[in-house]
Protein backbone atom coordinates (compact mmCIF):
# COMPACT_ATOMS: atom_id res chain seq x y z
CA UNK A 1 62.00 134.13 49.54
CA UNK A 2 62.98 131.62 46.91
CA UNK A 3 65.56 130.64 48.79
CA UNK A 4 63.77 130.08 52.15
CA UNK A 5 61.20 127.73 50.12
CA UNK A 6 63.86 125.74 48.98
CA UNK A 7 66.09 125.12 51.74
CA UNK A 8 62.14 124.15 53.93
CA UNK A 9 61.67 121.21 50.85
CA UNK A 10 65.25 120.05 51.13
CA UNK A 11 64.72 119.60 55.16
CA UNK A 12 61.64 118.15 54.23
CA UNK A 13 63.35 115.82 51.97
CA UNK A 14 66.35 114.57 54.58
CA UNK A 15 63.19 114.31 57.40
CA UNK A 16 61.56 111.71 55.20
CA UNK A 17 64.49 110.21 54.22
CA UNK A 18 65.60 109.50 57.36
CA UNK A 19 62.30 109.22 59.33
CA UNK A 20 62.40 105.62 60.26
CA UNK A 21 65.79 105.92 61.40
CA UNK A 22 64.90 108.81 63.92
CA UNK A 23 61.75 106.41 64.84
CA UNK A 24 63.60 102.96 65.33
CA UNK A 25 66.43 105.12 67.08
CA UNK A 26 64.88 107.41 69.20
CA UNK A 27 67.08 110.14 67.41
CA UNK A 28 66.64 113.74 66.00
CA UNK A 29 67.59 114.36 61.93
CA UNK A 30 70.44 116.58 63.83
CA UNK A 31 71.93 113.64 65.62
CA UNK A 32 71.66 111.13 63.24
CA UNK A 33 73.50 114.18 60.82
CA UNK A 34 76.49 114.08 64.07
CA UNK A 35 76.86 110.19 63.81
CA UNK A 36 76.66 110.32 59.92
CA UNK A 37 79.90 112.97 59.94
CA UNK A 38 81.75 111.36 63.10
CA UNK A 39 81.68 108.07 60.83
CA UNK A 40 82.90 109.53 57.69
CA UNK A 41 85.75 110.83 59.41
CA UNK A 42 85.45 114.73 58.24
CA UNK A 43 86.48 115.55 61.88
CA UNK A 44 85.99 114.98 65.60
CA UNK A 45 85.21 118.00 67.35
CA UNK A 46 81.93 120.53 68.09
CA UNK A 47 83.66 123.01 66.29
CA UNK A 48 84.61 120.79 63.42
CA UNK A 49 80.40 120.09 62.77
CA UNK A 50 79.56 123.81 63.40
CA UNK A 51 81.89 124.64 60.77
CA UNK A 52 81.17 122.13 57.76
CA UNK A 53 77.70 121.28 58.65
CA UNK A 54 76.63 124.89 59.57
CA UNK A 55 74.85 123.67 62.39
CA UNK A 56 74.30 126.46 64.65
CA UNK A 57 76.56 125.74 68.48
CA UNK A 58 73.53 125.29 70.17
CA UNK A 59 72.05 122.69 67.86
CA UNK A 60 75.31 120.84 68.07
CA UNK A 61 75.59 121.09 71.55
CA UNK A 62 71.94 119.64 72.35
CA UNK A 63 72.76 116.92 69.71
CA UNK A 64 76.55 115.99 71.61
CA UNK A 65 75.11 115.87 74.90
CA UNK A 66 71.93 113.87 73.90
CA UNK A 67 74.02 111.31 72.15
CA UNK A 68 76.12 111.21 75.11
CA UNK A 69 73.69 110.87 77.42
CA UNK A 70 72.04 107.76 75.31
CA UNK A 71 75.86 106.24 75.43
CA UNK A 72 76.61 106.73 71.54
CA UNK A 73 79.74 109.09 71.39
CA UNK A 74 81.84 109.39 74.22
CA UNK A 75 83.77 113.50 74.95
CA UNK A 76 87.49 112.87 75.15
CA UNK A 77 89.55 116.26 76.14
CA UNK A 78 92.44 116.77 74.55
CA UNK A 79 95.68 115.99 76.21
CA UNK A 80 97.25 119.72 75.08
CA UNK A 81 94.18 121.76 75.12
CA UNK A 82 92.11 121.34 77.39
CA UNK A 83 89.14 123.40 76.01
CA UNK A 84 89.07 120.87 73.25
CA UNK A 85 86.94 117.46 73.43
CA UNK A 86 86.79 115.17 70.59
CA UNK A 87 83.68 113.54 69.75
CA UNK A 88 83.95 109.72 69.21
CA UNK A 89 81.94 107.08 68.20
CA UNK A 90 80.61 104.15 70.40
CA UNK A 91 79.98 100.26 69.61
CA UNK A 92 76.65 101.22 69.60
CA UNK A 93 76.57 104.10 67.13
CA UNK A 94 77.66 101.35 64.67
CA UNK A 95 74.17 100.17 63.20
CA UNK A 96 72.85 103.70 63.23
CA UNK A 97 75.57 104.53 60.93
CA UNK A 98 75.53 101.72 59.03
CA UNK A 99 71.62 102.90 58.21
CA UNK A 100 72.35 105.95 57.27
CA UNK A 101 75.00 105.17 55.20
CA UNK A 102 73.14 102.67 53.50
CA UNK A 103 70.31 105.00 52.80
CA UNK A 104 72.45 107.95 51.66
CA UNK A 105 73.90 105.35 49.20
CA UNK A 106 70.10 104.52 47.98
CA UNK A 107 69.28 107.96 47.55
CA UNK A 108 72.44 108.26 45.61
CA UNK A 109 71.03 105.67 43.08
């Protein structure tokens, strides 16, 4: 149970920390996570975020095809397999990540 309590105060934590983001954005703590690990580089596809975030498929999935929808990563297939898409960034991802990475880097301090 220990366990359970703590990992419901660290979501609590990451909510408020990034709760005026998800306001000014129009974004979920789950997408602004996607565009936070799309612009550090750590990797490019679905399976890429399911793996180091341990997001569950279906979380990622309604997060890729909500920021696609709202134009701020574009799915690119892959030119030798074609059950891969990569995930990439848009211009106008940019200030989103910009905010988070700014306010990861306060938290930091």
């Amino acid at each position: 149970m220990e366990i359970f309590n703590y990992s419901n105060f660290i979501k609590k934590i990451v909510e408020k920390a990034y709760s005026e983001i998800t306001k000014q954005y129009s974004l979920t703590n789950n997408e602004i996570a996607v565009i936070s690990y799309l612009a550090a580089g750590n990797g490019d596809t679905a399976s890429d975020i399911v793996n180091d975030l341990l997001f569950s498929k279906s979380h990622v999935s309604l997060s890729v095809d909500s920021l696609a929808k709202k134009g701020i990563i574009v799915k690119v297939q892959d030119e030798q397999d074609k059950k891969i898409w990569h995930l990439l960034l848009t211009e106008k991802a940019g200030p989103v990540a910009e905010r988070v990475f700014l306010r990861e880097k306060e938290m930091e301090d």
